[in-house]
N, C-alpha and C. Protein backbone atom coordinates (compact mmCIF):
# COMPACT_ATOMS: atom_id res chain seq x y z
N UNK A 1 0.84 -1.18 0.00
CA UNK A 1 0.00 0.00 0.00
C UNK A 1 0.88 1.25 0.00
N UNK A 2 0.36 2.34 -0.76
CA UNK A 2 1.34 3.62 -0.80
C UNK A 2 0.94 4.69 0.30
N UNK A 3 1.71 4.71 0.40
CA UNK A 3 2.14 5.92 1.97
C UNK A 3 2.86 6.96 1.74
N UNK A 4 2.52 8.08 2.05
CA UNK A 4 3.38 9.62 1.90
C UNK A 4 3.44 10.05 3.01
N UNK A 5 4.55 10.66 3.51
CA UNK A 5 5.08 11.48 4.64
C UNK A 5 5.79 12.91 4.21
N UNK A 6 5.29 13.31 5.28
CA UNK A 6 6.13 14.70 4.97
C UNK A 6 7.01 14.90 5.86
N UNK A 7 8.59 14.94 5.97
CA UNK A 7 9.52 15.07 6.58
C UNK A 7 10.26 16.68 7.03
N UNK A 8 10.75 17.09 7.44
CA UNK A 8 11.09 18.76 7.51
C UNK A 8 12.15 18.54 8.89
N UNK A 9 13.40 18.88 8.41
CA UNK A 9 14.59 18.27 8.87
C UNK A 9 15.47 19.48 9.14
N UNK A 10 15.57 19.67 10.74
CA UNK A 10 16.32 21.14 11.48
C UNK A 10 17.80 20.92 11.42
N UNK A 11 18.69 22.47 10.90
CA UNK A 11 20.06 21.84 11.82
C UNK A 11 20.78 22.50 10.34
N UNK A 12 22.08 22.08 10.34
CA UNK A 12 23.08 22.60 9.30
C UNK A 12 22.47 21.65 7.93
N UNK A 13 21.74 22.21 7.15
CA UNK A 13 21.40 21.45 6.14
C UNK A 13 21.68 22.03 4.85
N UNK A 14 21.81 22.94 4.95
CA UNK A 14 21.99 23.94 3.73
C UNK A 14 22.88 24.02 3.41
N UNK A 15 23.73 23.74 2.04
CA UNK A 15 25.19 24.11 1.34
C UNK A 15 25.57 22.63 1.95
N UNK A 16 25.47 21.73 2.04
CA UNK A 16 26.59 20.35 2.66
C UNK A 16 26.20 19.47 2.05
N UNK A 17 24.87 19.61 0.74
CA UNK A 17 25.16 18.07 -0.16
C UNK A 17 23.46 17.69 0.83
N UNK A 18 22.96 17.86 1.12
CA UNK A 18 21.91 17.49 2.10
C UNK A 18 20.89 16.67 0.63
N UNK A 19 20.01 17.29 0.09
CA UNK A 19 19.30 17.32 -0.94
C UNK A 19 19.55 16.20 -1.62
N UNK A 20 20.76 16.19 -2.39
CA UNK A 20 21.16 15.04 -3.48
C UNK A 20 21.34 13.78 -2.89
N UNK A 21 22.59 14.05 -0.92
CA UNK A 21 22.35 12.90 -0.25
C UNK A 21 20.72 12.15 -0.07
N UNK A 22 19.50 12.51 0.06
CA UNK A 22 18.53 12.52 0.20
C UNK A 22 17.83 11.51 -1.39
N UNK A 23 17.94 12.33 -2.46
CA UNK A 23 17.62 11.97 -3.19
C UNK A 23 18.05 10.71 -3.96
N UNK A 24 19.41 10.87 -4.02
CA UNK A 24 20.57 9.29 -4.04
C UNK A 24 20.19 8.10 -3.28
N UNK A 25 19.63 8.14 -2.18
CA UNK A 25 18.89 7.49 -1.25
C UNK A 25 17.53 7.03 -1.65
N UNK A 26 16.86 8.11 -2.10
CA UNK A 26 15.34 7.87 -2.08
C UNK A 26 15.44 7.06 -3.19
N UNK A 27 16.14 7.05 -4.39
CA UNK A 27 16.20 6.25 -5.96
C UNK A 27 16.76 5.19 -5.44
N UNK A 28 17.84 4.66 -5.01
CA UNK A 28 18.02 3.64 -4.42
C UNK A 28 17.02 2.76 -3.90
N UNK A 29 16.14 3.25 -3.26
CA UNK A 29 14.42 2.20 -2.59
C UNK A 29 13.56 2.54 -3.29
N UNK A 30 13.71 2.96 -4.64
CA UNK A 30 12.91 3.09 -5.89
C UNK A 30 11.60 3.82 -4.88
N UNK A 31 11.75 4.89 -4.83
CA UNK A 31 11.11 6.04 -3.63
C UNK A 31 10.41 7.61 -4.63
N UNK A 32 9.04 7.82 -4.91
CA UNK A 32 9.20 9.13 -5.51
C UNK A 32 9.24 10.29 -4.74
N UNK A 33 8.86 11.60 -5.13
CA UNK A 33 8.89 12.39 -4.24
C UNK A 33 9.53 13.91 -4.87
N UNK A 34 9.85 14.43 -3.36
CA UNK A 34 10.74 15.61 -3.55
C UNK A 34 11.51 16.29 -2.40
N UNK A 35 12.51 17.22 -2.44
CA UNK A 35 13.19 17.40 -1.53
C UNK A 35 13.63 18.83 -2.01
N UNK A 36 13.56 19.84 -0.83
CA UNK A 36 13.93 21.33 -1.22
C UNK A 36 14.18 22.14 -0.06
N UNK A 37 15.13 22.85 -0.11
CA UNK A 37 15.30 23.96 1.02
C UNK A 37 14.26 24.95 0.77
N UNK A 38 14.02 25.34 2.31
CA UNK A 38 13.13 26.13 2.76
C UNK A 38 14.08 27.24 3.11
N UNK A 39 13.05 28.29 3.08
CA UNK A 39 14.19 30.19 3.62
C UNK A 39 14.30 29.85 5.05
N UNK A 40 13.42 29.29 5.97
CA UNK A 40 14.17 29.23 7.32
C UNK A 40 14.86 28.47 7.44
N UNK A 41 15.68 27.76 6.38
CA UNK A 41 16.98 26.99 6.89
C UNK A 41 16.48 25.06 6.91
N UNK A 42 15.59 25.16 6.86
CA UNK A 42 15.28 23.73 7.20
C UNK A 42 15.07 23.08 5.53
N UNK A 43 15.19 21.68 5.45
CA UNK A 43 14.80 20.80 4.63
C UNK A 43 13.41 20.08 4.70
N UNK A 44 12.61 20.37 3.33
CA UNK A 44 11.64 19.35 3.30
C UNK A 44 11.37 18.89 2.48
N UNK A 45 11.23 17.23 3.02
CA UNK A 45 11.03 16.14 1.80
C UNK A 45 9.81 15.82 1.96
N UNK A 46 8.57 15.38 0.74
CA UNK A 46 7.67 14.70 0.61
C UNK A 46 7.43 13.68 -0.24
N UNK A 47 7.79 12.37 0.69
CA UNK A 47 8.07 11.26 -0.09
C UNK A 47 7.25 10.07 0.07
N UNK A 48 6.97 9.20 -0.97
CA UNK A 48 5.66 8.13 -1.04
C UNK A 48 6.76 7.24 -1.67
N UNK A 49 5.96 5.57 -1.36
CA UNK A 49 6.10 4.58 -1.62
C UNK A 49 5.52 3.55 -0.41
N UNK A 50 6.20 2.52 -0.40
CA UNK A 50 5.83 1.32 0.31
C UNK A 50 6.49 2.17 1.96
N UNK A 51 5.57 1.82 2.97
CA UNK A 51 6.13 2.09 4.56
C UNK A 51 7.52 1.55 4.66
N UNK A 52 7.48 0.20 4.16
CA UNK A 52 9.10 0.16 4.79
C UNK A 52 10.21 0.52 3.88
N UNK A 53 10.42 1.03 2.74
CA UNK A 53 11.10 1.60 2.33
C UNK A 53 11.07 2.89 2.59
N UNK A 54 10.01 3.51 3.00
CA UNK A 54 9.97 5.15 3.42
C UNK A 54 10.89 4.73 4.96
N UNK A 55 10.03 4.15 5.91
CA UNK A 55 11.02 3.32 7.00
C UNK A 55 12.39 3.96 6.87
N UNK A 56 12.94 2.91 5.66
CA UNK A 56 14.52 3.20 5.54
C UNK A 56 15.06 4.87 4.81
N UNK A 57 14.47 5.03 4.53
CA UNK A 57 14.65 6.87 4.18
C UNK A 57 14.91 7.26 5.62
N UNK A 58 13.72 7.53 5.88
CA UNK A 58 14.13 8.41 7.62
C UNK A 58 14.90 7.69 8.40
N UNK A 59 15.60 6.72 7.96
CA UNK A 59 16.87 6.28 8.69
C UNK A 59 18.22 7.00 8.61
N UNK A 60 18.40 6.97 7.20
CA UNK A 60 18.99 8.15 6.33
C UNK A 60 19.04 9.20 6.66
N UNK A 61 17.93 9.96 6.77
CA UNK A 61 17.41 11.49 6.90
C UNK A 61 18.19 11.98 8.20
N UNK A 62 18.22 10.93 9.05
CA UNK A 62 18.88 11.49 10.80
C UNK A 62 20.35 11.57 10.29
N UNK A 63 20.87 10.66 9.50
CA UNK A 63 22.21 10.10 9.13
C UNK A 63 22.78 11.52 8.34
N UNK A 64 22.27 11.95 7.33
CA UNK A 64 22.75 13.02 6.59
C UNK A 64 24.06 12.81 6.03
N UNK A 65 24.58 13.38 4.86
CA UNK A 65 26.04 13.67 4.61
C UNK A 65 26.54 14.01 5.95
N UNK A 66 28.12 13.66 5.76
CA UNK A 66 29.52 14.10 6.37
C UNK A 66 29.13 15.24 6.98
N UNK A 67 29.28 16.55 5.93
CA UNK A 67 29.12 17.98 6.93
C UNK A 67 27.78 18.49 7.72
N UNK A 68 26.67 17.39 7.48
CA UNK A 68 25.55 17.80 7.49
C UNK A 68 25.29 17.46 9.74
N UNK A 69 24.47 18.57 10.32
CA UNK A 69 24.15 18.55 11.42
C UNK A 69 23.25 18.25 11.29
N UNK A 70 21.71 17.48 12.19
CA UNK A 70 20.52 17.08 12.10
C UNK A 70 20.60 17.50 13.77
N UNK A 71 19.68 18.35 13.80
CA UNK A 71 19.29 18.65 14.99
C UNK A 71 17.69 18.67 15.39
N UNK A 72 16.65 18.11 14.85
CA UNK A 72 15.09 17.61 14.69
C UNK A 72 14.99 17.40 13.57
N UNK A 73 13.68 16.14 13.88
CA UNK A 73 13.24 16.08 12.63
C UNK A 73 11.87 15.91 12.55
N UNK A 74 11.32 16.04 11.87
CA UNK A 74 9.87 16.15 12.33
C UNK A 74 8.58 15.69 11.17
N UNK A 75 8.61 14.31 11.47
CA UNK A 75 7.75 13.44 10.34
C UNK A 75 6.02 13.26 10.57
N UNK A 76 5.19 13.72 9.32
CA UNK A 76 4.17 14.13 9.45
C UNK A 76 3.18 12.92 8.39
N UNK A 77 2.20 12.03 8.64
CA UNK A 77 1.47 11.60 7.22
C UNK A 77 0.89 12.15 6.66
N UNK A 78 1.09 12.24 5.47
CA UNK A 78 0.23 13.50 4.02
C UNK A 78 -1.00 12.35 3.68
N UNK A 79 -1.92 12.70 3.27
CA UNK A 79 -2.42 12.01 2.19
C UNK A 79 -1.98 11.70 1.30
N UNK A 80 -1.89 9.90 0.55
CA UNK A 80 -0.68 9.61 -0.67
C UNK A 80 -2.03 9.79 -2.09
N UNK A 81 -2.24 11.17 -2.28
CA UNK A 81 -2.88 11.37 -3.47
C UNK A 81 -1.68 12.22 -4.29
N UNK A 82 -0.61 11.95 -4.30
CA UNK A 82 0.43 12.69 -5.13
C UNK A 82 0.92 12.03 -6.19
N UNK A 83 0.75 12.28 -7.26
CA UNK A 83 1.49 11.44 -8.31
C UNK A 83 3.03 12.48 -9.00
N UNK A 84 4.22 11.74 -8.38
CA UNK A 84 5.64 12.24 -8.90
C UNK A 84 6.02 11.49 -9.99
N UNK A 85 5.10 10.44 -10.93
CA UNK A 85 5.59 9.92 -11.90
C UNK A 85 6.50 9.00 -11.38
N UNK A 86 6.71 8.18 -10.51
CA UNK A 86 7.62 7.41 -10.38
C UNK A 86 9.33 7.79 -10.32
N UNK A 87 9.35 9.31 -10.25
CA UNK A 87 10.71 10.23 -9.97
C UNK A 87 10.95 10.88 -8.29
N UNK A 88 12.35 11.33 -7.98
CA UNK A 88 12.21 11.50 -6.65
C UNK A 88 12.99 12.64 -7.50
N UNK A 89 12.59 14.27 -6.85
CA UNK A 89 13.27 15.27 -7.51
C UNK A 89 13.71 16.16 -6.47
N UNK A 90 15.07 16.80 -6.74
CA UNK A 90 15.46 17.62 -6.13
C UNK A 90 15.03 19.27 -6.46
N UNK A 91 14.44 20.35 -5.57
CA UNK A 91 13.84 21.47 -5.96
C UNK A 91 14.29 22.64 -5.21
């Protein structure tokens, strides 16, 4: 069954590779979606597929690139009426 979450991820995220780490990830668990900095500094992804591959995303998401700080994170269920075409995009 398809499941969407909305993720929004506090902390040094901006300029350190955050996004693409994210997205490199999400294609890997054949994951669609999207992922984009926000002006207050934070990251948010809204991503669908199967629970336990979303599961393994927000495993990731705490993990971040090398330079990346994660200081909250804060996972929300959307309604999965989103169609990304079977793409996970960076925005």
């Amino acid at each position: 069954m398809k499941r969407c979450v909305k993720v929004r991820v506090f902390g040094h995220v901006h300029g350190v590779g955050y996004r693409a780490f994210i997205q490199k990830h999400a294609e890997k668990l054949a994951l669609e979606g999207k992922v984009q900095n926000n002006e207050d500094g934070t990251v948010e992804i809204l991503v669908c597929g199967s629970a336990e591959k979303i599961d393994d995303l927000i495993d990731v998401v705490y993990q971040g690139p090398a330079k990346a700080k994660i200081e909250n994170v804060i996972i929300q269920p959307v309604q999965a009426d989103f169609d990304f075409r079977g793409v996970f995009r960076v925005i």
